[in-house]
Protein backbone atom coordinates (compact mmCIF):
# COMPACT_ATOMS: atom_id res chain seq x y z
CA UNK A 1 24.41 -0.70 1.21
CA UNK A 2 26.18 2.06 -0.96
CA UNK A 3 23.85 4.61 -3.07
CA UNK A 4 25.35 5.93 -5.73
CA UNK A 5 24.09 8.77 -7.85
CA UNK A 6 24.75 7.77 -11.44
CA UNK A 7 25.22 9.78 -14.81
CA UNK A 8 24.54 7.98 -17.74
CA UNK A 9 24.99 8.93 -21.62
CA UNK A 10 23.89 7.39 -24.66
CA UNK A 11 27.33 7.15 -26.45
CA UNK A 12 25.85 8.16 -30.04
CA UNK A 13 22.70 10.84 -29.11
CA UNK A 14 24.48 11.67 -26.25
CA UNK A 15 21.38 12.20 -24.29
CA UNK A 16 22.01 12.26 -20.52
CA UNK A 17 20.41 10.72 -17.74
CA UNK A 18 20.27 11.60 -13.55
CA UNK A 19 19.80 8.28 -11.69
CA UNK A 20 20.14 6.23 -8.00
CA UNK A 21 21.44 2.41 -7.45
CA UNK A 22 21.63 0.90 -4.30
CA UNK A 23 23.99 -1.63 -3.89
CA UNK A 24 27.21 -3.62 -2.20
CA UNK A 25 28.61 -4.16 -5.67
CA UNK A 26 29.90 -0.76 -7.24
CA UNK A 27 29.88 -2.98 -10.44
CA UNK A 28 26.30 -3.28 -10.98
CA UNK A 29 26.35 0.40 -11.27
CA UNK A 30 28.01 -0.06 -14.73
CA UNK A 31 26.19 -2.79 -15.64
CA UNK A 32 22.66 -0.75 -14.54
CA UNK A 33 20.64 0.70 -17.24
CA UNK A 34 18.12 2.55 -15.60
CA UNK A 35 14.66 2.79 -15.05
CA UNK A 36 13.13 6.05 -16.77
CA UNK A 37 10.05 5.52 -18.85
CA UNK A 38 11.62 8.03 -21.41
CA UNK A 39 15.47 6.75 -21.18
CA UNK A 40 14.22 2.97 -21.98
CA UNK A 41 12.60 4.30 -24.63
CA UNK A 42 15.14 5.78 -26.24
CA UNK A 43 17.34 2.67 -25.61
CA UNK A 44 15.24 0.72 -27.03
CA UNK A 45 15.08 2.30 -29.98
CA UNK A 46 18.55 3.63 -30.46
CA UNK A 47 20.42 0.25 -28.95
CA UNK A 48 21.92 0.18 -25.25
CA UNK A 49 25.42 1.94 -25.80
CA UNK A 50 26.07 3.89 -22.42
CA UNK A 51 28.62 5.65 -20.78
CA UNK A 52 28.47 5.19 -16.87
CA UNK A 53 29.90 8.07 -14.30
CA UNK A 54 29.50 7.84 -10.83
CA UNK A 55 28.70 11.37 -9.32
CA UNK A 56 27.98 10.82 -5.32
CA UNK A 57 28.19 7.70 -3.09
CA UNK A 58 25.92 8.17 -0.48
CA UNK A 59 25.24 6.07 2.88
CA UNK A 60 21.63 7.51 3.43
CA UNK A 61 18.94 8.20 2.21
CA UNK A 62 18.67 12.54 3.69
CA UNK A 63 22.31 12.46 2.66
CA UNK A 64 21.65 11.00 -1.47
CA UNK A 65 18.68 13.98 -1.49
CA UNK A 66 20.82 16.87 -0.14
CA UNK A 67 23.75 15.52 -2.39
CA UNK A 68 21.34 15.24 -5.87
CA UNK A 69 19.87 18.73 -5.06
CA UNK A 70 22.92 20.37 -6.52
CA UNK A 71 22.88 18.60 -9.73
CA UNK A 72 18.79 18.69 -10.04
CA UNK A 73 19.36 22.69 -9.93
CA UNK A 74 22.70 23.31 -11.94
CA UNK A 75 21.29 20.83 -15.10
CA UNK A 76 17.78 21.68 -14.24
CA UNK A 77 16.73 18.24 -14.07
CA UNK A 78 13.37 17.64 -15.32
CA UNK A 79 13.20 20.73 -18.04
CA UNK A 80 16.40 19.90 -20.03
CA UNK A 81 15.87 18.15 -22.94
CA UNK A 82 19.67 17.20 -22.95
CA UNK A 83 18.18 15.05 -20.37
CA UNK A 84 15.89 12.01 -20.34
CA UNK A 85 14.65 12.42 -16.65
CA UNK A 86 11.02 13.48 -17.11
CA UNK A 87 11.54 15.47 -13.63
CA UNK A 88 14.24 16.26 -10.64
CA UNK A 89 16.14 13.19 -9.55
CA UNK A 90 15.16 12.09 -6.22
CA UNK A 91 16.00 8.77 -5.82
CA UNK A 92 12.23 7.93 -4.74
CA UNK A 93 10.83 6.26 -8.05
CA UNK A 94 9.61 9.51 -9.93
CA UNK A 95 6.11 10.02 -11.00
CA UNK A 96 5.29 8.60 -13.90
CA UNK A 97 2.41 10.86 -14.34
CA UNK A 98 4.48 13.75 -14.44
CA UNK A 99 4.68 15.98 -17.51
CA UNK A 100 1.55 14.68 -19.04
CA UNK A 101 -2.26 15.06 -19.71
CA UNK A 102 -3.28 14.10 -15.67
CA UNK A 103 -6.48 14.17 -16.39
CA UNK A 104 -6.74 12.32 -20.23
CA UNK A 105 -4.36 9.59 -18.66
CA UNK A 106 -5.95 9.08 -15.93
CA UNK A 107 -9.85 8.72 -17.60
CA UNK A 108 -8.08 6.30 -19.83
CA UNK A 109 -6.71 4.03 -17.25
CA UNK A 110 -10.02 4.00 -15.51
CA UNK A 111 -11.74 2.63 -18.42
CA UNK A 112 -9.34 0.37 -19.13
CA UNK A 113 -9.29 -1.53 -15.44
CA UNK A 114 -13.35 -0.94 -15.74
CA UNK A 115 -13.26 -3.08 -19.08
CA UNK A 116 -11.12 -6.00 -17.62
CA UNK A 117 -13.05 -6.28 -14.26
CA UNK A 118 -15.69 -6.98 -16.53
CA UNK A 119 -14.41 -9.97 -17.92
CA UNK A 120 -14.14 -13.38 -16.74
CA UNK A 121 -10.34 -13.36 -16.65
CA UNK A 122 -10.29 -9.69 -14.55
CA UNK A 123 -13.15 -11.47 -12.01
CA UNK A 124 -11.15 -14.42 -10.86
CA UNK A 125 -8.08 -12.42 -10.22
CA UNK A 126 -9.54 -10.35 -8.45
CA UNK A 127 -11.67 -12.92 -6.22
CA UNK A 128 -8.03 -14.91 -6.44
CA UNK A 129 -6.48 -11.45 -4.69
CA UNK A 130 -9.19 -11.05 -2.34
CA UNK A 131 -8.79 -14.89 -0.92
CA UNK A 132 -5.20 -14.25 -1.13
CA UNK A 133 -5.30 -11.28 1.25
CA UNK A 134 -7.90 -12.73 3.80
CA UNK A 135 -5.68 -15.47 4.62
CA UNK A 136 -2.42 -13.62 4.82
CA UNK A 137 -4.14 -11.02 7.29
CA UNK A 138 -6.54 -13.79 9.27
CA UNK A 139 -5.45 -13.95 13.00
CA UNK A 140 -3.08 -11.04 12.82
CA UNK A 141 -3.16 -7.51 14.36
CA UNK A 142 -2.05 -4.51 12.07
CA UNK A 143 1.33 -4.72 13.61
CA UNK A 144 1.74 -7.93 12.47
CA UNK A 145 0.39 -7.38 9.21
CA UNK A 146 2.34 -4.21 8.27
CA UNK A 147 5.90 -5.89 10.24
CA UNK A 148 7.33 -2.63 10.11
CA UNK A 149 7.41 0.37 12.37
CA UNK A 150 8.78 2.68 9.28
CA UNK A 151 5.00 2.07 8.07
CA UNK A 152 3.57 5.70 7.73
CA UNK A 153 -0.27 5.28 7.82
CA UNK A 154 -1.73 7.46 5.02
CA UNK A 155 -5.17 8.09 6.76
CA UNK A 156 -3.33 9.74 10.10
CA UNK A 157 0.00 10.78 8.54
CA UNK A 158 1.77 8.89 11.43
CA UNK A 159 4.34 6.02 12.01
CA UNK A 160 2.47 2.29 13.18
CA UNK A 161 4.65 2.86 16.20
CA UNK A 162 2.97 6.21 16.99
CA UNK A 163 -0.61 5.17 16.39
CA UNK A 164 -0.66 1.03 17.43
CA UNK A 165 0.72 1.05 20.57
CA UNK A 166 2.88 -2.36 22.12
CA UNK A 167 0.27 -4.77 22.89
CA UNK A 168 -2.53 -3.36 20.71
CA UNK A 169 -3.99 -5.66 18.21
CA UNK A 170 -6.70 -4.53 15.65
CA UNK A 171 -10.11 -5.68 16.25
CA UNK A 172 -11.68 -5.60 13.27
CA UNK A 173 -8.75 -7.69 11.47
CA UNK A 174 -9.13 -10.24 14.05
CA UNK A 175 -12.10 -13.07 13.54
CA UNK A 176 -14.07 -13.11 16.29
CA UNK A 177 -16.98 -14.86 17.60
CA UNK A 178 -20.87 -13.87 19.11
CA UNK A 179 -22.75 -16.40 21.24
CA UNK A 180 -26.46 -16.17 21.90
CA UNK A 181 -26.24 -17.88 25.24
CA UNK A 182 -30.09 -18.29 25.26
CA UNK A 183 -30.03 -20.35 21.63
CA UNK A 184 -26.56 -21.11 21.56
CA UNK A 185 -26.25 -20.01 18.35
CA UNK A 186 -22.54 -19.12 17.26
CA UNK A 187 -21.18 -16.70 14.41
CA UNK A 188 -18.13 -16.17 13.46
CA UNK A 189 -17.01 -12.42 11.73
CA UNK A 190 -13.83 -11.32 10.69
CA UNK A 191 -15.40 -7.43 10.88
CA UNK A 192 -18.18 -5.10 11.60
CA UNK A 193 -19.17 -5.75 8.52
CA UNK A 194 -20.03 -9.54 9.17
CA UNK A 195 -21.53 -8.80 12.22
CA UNK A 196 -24.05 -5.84 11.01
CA UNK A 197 -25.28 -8.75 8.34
CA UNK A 198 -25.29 -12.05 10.16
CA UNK A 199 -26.80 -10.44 13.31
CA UNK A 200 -28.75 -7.82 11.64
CA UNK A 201 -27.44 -5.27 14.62
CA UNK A 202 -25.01 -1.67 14.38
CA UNK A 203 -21.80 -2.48 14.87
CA UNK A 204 -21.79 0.46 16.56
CA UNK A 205 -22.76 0.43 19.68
CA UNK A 206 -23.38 -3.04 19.48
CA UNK A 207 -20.03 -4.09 18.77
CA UNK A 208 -17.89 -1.67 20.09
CA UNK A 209 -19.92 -2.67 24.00
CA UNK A 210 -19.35 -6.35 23.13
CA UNK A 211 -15.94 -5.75 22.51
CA UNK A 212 -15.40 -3.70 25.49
CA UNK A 213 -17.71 -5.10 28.47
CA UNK A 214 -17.53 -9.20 26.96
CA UNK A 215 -20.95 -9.67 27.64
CA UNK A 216 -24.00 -7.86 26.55
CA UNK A 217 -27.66 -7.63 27.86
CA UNK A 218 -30.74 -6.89 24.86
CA UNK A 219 -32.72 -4.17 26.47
CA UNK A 220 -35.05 -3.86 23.81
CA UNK A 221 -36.39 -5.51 20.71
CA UNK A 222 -37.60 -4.20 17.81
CA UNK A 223 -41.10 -4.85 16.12
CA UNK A 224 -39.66 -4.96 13.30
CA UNK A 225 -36.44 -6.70 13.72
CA UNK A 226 -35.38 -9.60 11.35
CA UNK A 227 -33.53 -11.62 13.98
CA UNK A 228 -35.18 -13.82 16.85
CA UNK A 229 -33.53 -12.33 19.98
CA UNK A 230 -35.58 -11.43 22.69
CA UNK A 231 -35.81 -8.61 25.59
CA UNK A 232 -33.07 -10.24 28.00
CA UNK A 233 -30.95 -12.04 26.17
CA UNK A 234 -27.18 -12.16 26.19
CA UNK A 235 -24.81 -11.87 23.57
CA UNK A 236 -20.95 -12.73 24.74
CA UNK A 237 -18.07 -11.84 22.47
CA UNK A 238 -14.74 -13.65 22.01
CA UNK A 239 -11.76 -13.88 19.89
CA UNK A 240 -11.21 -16.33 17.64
CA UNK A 241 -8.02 -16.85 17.92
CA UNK A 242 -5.56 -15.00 21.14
């Protein structure tokens, strides 16, 4: 696909505004009206007459950003009020919270979610979501789940391919099962979380040996313990599905 770096102008205020479409048809360029928070308001309240100019046609993404750089700087993008682009042109989205009260904004949207989690309606979508995602990730490793190696983990700063290696599946997205060979009690978690509550042990090391060695041997017991294992018993670990 083409990217095209697009100048559009309302025909009567003649306000201007920096934009990126990406597509095989150079005619949906024309027919594109933008996606600025400030631009669509201003079309919507002074009609959809624009003027379409293409500036740059671009094959990549480094190549659009090196190309819009020049325009961003001679127009000064972002601080011209000839234009509706509430900052530089980077073909990335924008940030919407850009140019505003941060912190007002932000207090306000807080409450807001805060007030419809509390309701009825704002509970079942979010139990709905939560189902949702358990079955979509049940069975699968993080490679699987993220099915692309252009993922850039924000905890590490790093590509999947650099941190989940070929082969490597993650555990704790993985249902897996305990046995108490002595009982023969099974359960079945889908994380350490399960386990610390259904077995009333530490996932870690409890876990982490199970998951390693297979098989585990209780040492020690407790007094106070909740659970009914005893000094000697085994615990065996297994994956649900492999």
């Amino acid at each position: 696909m083409a990217i095209y770096l697009l100048l559009k102008q309302h025909r009567i205020t003649k306000l201007q505004y920096l934009c990126k479409k990406t597509t095989n048809n150079v005619c949906r360029c024309f027919a594109y009206k933008g996606s600025g928070k400030r631009w669509l308001s201003h079309l919507n309240k002074h009609g959809v007459l624009i003027n379409t100019a293409i500036l740059e046609v671009c094959t990549t993404k480094e190549e659009f950003k090196q190309k819009v750089l020049k325009y961003n700087n001679v127009w000064k993008v972002g601080n011209n009020p000839a234009f509706a682009n509430l900052k530089p042109e980077e073909g990335d989205g924008g940030n919407t919270w850009c140019n505003s009260n941060d912190v007002n904004r932000r207090i306000k949207l807080s409450k807001s979610l805060i007030k419809f989690n509390a309701t009825e309606h704002g509970k079942n979508i979010r139990t709905k979501c939560g189902k949702n995602t358990r079955i979509r990730q049940q069975g699968k490793s993080m490679r699987e789940r993220i099915n692309n190696n252009m993922y850039v983990d924000p905890r590490k700063g790093k590509k999947t391919e650099e941190i989940y290696k070929p082969g490597y599946t993650h555990p704790q997205q993985k249902p897996f099962v305990i046995t108490h060979i002595e009982s023969g009690n099974e359960w079945i978690c889908n994380n350490e979380r399960d386990f610390s509550q259904k077995l009333k042990l530490y996932a870690d090391p409890w876990l982490r040996n199970l998951k390693r060695l297979g098989t585990v041997y209780i040492k020690h017991v407790k007094p106070t313990t909740t659970h009914n294992f005893n000094k000697g018993d085994t615990l065996t670990f297994k994956y649900l599905y492999l």
